[in-house]
PDB file of N, CA and C in Angstrom:
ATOM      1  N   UNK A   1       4.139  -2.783  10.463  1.00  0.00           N
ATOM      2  CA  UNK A   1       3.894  -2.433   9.078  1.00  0.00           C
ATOM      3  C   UNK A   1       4.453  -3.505   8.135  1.00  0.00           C
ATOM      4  N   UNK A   2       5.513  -4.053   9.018  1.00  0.00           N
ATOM      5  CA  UNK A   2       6.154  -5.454   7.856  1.00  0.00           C
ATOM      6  C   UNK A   2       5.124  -6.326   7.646  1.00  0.00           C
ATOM      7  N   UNK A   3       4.866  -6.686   8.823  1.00  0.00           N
ATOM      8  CA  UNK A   3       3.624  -7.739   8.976  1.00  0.00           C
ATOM      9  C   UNK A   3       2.765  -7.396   8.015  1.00  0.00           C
ATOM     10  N   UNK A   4       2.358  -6.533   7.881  1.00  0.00           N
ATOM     11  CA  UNK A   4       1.464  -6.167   6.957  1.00  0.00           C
ATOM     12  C   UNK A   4       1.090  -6.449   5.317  1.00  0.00           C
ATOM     13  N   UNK A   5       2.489  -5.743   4.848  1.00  0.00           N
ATOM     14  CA  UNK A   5       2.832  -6.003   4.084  1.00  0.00           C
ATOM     15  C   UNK A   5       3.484  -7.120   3.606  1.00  0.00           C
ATOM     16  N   UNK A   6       3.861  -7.935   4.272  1.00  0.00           N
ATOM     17  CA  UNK A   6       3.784  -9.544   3.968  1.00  0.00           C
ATOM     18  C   UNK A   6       2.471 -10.361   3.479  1.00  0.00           C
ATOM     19  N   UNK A   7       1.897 -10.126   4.783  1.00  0.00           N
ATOM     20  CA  UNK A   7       0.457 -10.752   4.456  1.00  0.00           C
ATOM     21  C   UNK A   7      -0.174 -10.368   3.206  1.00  0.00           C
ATOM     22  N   UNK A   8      -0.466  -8.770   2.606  1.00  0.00           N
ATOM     23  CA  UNK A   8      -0.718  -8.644   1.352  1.00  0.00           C
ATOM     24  C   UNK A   8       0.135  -9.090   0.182  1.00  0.00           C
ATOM     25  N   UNK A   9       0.815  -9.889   0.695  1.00  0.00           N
ATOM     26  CA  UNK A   9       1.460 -10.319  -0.839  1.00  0.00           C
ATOM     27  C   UNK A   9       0.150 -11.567  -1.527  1.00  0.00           C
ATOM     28  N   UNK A  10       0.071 -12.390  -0.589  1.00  0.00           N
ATOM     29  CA  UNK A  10      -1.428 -13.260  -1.230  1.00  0.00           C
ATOM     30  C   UNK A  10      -2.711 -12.420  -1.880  1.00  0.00           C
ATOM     31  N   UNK A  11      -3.187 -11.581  -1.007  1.00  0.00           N
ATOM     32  CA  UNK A  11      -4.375 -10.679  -1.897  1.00  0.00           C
ATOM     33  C   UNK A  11      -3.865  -9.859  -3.223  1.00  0.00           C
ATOM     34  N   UNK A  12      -2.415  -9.662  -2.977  1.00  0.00           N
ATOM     35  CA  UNK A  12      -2.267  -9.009  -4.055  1.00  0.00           C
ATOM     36  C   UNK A  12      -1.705 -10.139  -5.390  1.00  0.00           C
ATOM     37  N   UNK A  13      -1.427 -11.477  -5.310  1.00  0.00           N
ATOM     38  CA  UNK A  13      -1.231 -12.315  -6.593  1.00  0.00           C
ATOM     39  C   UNK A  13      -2.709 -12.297  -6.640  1.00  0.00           C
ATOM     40  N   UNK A  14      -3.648 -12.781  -5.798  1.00  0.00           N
ATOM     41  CA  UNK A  14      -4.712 -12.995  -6.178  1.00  0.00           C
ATOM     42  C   UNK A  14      -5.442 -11.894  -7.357  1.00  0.00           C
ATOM     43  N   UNK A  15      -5.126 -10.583  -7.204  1.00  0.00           N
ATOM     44  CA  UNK A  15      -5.502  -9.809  -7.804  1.00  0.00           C
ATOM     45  C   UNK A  15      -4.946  -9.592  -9.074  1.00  0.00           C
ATOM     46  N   UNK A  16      -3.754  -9.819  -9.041  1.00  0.00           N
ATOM     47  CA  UNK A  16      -2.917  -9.540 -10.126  1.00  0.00           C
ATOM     48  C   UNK A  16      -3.543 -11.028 -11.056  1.00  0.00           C
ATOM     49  N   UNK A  17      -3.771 -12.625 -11.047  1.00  0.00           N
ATOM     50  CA  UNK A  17      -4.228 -13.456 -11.240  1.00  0.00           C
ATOM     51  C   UNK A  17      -6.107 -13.165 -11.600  1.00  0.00           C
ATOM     52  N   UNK A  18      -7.109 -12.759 -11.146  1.00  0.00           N
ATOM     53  CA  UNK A  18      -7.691 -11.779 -11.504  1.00  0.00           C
ATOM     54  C   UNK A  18      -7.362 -11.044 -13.037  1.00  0.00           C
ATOM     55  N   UNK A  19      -6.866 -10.046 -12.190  1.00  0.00           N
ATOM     56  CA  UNK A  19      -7.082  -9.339 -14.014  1.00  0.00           C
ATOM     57  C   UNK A  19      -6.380  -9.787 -15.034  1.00  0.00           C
ATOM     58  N   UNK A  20      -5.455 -10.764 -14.826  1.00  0.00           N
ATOM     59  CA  UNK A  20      -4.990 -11.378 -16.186  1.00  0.00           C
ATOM     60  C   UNK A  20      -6.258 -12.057 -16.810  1.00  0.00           C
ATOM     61  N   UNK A  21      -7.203 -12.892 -15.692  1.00  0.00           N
ATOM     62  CA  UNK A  21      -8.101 -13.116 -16.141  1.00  0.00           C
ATOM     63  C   UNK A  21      -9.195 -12.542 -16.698  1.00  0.00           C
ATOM     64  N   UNK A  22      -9.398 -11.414 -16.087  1.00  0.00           N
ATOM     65  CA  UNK A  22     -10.529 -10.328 -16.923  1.00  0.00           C
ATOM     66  C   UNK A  22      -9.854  -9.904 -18.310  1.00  0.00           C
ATOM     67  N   UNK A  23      -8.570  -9.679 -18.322  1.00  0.00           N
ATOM     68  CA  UNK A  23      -7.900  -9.003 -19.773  1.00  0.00           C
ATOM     69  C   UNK A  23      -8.099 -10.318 -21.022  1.00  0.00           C
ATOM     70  N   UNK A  24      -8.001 -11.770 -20.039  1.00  0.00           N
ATOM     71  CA  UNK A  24      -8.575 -12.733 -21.297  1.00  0.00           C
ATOM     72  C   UNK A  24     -10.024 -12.737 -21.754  1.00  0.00           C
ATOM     73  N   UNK A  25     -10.960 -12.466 -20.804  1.00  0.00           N
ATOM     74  CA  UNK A  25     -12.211 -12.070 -20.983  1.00  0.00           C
ATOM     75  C   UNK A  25     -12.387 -11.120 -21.804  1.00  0.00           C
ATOM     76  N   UNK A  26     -11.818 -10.150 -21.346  1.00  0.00           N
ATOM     77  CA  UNK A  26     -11.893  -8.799 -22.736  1.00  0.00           C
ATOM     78  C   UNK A  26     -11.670  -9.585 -24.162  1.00  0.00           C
ATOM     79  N   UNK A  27     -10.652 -10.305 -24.248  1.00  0.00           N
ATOM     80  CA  UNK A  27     -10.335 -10.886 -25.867  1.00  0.00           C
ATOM     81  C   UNK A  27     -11.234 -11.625 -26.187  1.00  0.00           C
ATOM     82  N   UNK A  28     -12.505 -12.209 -25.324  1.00  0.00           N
ATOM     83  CA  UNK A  28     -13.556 -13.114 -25.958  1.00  0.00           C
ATOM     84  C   UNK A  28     -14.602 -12.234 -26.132  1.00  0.00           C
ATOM     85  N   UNK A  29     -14.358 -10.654 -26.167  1.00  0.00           N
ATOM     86  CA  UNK A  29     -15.788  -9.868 -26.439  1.00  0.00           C
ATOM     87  C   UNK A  29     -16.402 -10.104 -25.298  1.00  0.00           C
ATOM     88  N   UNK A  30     -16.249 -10.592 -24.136  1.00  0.00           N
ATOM     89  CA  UNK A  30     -17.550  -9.965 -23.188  1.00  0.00           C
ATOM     90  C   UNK A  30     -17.151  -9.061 -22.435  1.00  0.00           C
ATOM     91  N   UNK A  31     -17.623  -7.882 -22.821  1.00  0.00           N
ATOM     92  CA  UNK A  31     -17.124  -6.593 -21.754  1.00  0.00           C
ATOM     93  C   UNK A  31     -17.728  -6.063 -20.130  1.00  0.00           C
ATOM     94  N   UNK A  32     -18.724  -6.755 -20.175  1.00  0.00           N
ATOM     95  CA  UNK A  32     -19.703  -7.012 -19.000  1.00  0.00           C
ATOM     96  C   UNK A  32     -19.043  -7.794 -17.851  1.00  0.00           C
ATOM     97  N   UNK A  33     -18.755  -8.852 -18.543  1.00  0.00           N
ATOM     98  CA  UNK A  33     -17.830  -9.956 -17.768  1.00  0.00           C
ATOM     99  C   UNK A  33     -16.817  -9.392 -17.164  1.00  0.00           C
ATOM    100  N   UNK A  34     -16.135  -8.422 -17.550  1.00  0.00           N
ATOM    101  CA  UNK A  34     -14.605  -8.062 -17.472  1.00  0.00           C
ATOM    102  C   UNK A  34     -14.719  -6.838 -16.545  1.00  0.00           C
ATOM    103  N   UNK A  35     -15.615  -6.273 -16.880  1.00  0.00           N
ATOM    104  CA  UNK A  35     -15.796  -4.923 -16.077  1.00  0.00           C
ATOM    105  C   UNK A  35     -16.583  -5.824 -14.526  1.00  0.00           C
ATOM    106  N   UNK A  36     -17.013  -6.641 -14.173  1.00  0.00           N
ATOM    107  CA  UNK A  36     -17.187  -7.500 -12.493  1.00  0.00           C
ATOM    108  C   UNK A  36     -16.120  -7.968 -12.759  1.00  0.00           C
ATOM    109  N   UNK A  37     -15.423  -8.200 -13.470  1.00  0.00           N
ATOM    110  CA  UNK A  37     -14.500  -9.627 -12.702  1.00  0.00           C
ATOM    111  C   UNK A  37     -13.452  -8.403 -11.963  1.00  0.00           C
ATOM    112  N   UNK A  38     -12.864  -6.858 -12.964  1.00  0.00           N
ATOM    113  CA  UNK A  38     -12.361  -6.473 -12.138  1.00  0.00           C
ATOM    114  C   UNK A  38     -13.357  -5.622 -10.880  1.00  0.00           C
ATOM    115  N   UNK A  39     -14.578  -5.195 -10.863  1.00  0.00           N
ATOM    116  CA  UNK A  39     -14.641  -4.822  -9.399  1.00  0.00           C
ATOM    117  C   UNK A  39     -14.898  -5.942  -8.339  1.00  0.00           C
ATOM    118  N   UNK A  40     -15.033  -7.133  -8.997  1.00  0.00           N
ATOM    119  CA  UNK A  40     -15.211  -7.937  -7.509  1.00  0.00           C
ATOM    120  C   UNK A  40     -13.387  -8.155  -7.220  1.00  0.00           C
ATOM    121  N   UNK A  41     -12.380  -8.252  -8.437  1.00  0.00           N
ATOM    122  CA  UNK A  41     -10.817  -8.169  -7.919  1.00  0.00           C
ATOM    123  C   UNK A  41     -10.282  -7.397  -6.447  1.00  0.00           C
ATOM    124  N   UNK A  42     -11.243  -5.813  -7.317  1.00  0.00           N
ATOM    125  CA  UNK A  42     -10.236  -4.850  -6.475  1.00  0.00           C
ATOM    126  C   UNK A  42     -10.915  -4.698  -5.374  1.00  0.00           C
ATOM    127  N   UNK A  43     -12.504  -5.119  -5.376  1.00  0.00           N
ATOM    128  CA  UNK A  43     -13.179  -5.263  -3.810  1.00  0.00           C
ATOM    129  C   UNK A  43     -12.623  -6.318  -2.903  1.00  0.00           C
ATOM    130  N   UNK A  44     -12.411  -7.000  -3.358  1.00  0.00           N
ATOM    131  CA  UNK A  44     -11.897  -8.637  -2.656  1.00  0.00           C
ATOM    132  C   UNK A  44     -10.407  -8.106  -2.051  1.00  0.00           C
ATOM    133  N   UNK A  45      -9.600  -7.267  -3.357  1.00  0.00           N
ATOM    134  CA  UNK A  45      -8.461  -6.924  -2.571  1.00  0.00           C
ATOM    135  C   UNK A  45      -8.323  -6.086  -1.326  1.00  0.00           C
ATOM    136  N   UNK A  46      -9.237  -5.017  -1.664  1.00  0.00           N
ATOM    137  CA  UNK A  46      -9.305  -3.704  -0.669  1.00  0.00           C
ATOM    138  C   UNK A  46     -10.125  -4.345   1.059  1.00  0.00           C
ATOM    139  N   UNK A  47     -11.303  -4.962   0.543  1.00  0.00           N
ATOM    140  CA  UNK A  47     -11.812  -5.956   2.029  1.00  0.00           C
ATOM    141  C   UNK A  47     -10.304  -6.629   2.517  1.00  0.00           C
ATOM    142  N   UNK A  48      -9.609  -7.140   1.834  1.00  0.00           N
ATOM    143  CA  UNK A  48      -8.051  -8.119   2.448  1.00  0.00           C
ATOM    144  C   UNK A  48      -7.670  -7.335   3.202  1.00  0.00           C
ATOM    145  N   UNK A  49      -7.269  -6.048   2.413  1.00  0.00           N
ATOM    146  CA  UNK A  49      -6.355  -5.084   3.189  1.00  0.00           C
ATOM    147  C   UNK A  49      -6.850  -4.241   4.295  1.00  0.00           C
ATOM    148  N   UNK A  50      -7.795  -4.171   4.945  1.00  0.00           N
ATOM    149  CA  UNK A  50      -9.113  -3.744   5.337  1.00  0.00           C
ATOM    150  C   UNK A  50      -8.598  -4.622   6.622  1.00  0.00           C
ATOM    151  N   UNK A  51      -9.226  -5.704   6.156  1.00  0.00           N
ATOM    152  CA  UNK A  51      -9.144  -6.839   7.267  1.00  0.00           C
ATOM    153  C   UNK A  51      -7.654  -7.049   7.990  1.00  0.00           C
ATOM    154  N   UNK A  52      -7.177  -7.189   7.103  1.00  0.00           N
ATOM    155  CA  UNK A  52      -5.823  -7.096   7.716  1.00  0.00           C
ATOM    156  C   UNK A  52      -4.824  -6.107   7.972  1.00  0.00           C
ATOM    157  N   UNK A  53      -5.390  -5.558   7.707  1.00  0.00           N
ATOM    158  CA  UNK A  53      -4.614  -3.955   8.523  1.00  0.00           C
ATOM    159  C   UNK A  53      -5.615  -3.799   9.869  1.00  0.00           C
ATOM    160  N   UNK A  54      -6.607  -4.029   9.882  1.00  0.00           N
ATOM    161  CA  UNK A  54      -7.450  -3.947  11.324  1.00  0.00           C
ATOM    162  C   UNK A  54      -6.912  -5.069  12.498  1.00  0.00           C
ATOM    163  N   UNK A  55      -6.529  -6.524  11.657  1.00  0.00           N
ATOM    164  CA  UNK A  55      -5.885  -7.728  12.504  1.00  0.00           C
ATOM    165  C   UNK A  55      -4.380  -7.201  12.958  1.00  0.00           C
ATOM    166  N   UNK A  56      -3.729  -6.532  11.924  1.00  0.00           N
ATOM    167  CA  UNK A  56      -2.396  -6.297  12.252  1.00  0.00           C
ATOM    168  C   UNK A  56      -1.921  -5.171  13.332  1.00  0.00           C
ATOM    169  N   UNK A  57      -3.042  -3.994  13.415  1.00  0.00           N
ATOM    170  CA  UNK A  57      -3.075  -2.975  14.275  1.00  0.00           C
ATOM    171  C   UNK A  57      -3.973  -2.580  15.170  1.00  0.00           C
ATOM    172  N   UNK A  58      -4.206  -3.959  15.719  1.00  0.00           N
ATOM    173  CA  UNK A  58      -5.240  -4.174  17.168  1.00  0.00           C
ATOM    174  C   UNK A  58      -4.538  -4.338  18.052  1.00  0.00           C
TER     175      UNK A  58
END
């Protein structure tokens, strides 16, 4: 479970890096933009954890 949770520390800056970026998007008025940038975030994150919880507990 450590293992695990190590490895998600990268998917999770990535994500957190992400929505800082969608929240700057929000301030330029495109709300379209912001609403994908976070579901491809939290898809990209959840596939990580996905993947690597399947690599870590094989």
């Amino acid at each position: 479970m450590f293992k695990f949770i190590v490895l998600m520390l990268i998917p999770l800056w990535v994500l957190v890096y992400t929505v800082q970026f969608g929240r700057w998007v929000w301030t330029k008025q495109n709300r379209s933009g912001t609403y994908a940038i976070f579901v491809i975030g939290v898809g990209a994150f959840m596939t990580a954890g996905w993947i690597l919880w399947r690599m870590s507990h094989a």
